[in-house]
C-alpha atoms as a PDB file:
ATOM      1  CA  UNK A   1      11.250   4.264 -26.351  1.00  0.00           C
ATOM      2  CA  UNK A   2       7.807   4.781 -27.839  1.00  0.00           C
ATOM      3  CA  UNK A   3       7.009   7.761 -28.222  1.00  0.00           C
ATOM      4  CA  UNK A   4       3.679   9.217 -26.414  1.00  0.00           C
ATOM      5  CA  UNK A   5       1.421  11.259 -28.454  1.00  0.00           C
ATOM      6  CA  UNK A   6      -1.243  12.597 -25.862  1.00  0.00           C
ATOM      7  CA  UNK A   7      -1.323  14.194 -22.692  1.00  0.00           C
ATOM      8  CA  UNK A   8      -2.147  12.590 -18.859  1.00  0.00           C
ATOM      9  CA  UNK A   9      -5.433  12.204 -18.842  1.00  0.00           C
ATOM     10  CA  UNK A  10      -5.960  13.711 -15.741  1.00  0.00           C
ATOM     11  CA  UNK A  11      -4.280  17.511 -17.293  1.00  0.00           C
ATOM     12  CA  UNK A  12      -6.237  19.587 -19.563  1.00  0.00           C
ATOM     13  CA  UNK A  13      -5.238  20.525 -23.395  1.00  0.00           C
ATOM     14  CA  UNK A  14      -5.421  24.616 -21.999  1.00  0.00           C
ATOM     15  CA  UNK A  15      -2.285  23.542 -19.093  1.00  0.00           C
ATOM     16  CA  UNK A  16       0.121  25.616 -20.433  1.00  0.00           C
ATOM     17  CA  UNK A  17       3.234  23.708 -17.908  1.00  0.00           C
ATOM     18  CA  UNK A  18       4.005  20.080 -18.063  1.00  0.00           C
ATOM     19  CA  UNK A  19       4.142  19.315 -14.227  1.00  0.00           C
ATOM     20  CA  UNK A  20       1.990  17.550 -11.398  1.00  0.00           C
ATOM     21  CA  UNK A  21       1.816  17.838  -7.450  1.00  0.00           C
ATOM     22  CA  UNK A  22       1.318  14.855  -5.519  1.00  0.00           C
ATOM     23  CA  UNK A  23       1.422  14.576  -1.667  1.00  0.00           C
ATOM     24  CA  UNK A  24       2.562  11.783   0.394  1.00  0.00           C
ATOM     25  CA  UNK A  25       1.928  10.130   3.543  1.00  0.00           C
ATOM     26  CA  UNK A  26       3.021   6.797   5.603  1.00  0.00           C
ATOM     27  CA  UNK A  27       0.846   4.635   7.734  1.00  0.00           C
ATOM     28  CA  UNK A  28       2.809   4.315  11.269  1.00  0.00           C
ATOM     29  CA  UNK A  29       2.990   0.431  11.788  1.00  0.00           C
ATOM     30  CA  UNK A  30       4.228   1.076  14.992  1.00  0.00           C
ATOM     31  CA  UNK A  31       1.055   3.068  16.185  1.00  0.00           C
ATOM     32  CA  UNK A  32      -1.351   0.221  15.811  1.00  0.00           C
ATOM     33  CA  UNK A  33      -4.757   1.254  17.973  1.00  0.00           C
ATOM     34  CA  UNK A  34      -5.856  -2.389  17.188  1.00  0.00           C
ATOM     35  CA  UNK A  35      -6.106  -5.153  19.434  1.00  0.00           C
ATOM     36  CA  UNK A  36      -3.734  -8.617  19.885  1.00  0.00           C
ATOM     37  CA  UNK A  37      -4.090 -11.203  21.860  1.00  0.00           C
ATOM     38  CA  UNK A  38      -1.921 -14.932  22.362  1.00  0.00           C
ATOM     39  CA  UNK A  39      -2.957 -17.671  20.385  1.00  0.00           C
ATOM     40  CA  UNK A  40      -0.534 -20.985  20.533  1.00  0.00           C
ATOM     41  CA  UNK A  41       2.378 -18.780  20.845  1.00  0.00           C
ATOM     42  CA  UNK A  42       1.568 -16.337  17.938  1.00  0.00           C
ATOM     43  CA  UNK A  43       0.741 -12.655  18.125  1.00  0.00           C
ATOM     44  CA  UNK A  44      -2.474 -12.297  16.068  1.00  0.00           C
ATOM     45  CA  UNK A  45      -3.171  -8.829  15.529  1.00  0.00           C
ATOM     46  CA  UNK A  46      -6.563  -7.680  15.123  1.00  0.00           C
ATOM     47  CA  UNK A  47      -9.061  -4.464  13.661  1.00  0.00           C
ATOM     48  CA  UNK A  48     -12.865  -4.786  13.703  1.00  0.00           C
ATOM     49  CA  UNK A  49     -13.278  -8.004  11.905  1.00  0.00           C
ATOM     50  CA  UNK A  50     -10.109  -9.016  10.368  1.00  0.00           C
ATOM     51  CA  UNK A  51      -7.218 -10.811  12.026  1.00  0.00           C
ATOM     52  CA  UNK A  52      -3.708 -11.819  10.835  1.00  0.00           C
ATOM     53  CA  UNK A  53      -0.216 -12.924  11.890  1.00  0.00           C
ATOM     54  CA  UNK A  54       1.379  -9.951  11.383  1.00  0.00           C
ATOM     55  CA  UNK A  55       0.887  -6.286  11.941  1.00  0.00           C
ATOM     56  CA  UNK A  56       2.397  -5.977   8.042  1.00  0.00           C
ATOM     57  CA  UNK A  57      -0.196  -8.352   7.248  1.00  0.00           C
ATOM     58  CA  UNK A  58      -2.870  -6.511   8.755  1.00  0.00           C
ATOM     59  CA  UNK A  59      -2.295  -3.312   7.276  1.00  0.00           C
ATOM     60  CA  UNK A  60      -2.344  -5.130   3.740  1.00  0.00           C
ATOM     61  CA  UNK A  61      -5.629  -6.386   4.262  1.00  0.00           C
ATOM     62  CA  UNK A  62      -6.977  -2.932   5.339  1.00  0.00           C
ATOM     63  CA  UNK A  63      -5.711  -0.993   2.807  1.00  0.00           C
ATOM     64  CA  UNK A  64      -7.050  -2.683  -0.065  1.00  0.00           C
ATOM     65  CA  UNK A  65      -9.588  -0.881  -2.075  1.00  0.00           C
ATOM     66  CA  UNK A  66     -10.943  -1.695  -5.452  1.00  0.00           C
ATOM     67  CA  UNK A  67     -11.344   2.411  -6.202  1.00  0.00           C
ATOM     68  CA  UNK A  68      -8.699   3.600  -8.015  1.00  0.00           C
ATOM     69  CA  UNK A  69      -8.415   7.011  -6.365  1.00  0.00           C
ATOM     70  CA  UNK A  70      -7.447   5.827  -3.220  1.00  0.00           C
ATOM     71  CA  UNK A  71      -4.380   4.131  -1.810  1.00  0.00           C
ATOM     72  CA  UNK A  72      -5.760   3.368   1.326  1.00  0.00           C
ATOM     73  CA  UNK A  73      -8.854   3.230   3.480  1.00  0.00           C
ATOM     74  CA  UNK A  74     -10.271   4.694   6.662  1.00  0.00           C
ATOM     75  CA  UNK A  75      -9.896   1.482   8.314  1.00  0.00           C
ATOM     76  CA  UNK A  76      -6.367   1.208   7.353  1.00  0.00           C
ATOM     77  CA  UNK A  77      -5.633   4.726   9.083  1.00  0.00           C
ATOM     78  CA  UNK A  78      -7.654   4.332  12.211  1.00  0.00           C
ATOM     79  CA  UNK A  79      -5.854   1.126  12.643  1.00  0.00           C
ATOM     80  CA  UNK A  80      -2.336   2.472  11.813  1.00  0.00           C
ATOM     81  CA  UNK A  81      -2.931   6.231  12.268  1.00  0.00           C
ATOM     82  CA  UNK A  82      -0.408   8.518   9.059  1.00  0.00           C
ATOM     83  CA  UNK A  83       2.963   9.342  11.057  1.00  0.00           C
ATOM     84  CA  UNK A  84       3.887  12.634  11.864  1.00  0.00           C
ATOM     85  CA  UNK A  85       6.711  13.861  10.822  1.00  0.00           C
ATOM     86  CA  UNK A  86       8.613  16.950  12.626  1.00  0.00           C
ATOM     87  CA  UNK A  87       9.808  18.585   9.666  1.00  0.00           C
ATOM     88  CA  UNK A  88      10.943  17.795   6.047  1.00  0.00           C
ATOM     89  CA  UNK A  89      14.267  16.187   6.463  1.00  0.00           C
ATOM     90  CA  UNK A  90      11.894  13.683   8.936  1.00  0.00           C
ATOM     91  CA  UNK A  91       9.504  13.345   6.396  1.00  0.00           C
ATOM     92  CA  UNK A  92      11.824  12.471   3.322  1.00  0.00           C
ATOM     93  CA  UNK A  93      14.189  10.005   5.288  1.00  0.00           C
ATOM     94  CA  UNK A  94      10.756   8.375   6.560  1.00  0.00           C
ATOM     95  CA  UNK A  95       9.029   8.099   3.257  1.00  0.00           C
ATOM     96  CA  UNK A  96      12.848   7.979   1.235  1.00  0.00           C
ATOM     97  CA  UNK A  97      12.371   7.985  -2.368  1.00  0.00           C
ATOM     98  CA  UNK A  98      14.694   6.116  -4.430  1.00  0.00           C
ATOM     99  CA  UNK A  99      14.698   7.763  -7.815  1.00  0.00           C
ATOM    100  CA  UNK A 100      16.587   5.535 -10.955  1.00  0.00           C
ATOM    101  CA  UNK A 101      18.949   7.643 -12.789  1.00  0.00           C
ATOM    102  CA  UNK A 102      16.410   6.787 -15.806  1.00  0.00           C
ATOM    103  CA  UNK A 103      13.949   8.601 -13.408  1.00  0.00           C
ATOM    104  CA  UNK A 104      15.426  11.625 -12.422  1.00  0.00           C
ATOM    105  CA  UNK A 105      16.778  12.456 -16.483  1.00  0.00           C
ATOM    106  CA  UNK A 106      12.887  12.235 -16.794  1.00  0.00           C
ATOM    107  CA  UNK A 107      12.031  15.647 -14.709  1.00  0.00           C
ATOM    108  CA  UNK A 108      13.645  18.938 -15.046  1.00  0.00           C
ATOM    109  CA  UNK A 109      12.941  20.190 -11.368  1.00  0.00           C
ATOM    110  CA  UNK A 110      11.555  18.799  -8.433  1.00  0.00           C
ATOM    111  CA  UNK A 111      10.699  20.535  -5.172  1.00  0.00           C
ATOM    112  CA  UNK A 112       9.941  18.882  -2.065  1.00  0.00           C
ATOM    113  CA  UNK A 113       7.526  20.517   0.731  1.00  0.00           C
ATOM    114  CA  UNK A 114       6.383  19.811   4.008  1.00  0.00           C
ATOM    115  CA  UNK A 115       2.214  20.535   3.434  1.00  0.00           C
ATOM    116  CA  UNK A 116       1.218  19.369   7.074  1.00  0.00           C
ATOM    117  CA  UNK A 117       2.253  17.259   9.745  1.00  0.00           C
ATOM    118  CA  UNK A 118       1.516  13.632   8.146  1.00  0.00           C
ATOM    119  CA  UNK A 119       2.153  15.320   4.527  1.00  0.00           C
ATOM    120  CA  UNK A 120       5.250  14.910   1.917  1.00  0.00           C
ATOM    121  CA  UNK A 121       4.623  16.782  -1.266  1.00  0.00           C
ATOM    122  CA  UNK A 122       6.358  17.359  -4.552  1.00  0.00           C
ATOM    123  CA  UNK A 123       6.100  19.291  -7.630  1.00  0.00           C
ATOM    124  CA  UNK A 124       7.967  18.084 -10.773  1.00  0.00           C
ATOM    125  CA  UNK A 125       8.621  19.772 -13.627  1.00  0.00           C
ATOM    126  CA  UNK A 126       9.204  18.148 -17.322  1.00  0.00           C
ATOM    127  CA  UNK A 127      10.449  19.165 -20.553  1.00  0.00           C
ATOM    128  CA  UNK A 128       8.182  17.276 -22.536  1.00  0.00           C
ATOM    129  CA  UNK A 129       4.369  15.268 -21.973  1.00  0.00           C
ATOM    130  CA  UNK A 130       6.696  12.223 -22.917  1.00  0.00           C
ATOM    131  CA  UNK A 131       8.944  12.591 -19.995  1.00  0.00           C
ATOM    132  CA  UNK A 132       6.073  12.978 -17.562  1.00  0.00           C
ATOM    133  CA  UNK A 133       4.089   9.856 -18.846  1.00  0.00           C
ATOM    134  CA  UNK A 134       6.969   8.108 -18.482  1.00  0.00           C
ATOM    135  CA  UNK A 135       8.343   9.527 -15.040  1.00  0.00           C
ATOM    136  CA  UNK A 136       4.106   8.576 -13.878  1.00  0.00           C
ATOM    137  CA  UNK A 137       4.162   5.332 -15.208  1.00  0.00           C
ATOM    138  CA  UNK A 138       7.492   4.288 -13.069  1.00  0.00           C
ATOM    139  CA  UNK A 139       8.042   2.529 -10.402  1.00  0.00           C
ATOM    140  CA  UNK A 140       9.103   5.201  -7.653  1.00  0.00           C
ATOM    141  CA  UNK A 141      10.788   3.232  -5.631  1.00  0.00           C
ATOM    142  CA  UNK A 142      10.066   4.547  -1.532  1.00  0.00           C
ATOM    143  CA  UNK A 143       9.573   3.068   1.912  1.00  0.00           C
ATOM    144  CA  UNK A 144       6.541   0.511   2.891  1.00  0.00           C
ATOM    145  CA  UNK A 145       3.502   1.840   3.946  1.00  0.00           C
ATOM    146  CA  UNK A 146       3.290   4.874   2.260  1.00  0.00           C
ATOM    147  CA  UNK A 147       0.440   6.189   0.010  1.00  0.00           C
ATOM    148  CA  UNK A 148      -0.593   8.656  -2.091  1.00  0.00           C
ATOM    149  CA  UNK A 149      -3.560  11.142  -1.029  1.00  0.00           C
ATOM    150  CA  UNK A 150      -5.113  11.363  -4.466  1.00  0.00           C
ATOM    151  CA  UNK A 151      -7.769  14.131  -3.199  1.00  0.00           C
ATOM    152  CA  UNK A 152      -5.399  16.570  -3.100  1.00  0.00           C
ATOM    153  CA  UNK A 153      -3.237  15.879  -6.731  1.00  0.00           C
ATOM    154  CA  UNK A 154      -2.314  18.862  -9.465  1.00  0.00           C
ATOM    155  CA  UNK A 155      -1.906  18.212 -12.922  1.00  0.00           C
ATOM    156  CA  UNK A 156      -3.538  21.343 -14.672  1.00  0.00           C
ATOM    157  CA  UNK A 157      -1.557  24.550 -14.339  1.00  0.00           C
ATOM    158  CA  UNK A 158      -2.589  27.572 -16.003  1.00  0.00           C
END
């Protein structure tokens, strides 16, 4: 492993811990508020001026954004509106992260909270600025569809 010798960019040098908060959501494919309509025998699913195939397709096509602070647009979630989820066991089945054991020796604590209706969060905790650039720079392995809100991130602690 190489080792790291600064900090996430995004933390200050005054953080005194070595942990982040990110929150999580999922865009309910099965909510779609767009329209479709028959064409030889095919579905084609539609939202303002894009079409595709598939609803999967669709959502693909809306979500892309060339900022790097978002996951997602507003046309993505008016078309497929953030699922609700009834309480946190809902929530972490729906969006089901898939840790590696390589991932989980990376953090020393995580804690999992319920911060609204449509929102997953977690707080993890590391032993060193190594294990967290490595544990951020993984692959996190979770359900389709779901996205990071970026607005509401934590990375200094004081």
């Amino acid at each position: 492993m190489t080792r790291l010798m600064d900090i996430h960019p995004k933390r200050s040098l005054q953080s005194k811990l070595i942990k982040h908060f990110k929150v999580w959501q999922k865009h309910d494919i099965t909510a779609f508020t767009g329209s479709t309509r028959q064409e030889n025998g095919q579905n084609i699913y539609s939202f303002k001026n894009i079409s595709k195939e598939s609803l999967q397709g669709l959502l693909d096509s809306l979500k892309h954004t060339d900022d790097p602070t978002k996951d997602t647009t507003d046309d993505a979630k008016q078309a497929f509106p953030l699922m609700k989820f009834d309480d946190l066991s809902h929530a972490m089945a729906e969006i089901n992260f898939q840790f590696s054991d390589k991932e989980k020796a990376l953090f020393k604590k995580i804690k999992w909270n319920l911060e609204d209706s449509w929102s997953l969060s977690y707080t993890v905790e590391f032993d060193s600025v190594e294990d967290e650039w490595y544990f951020l720079e993984s692959e996190k392995v979770r359900e389709e569809n779901v996205i990071m809100d970026n607005s509401r991130a934590i990375y200094n602690w004081t």
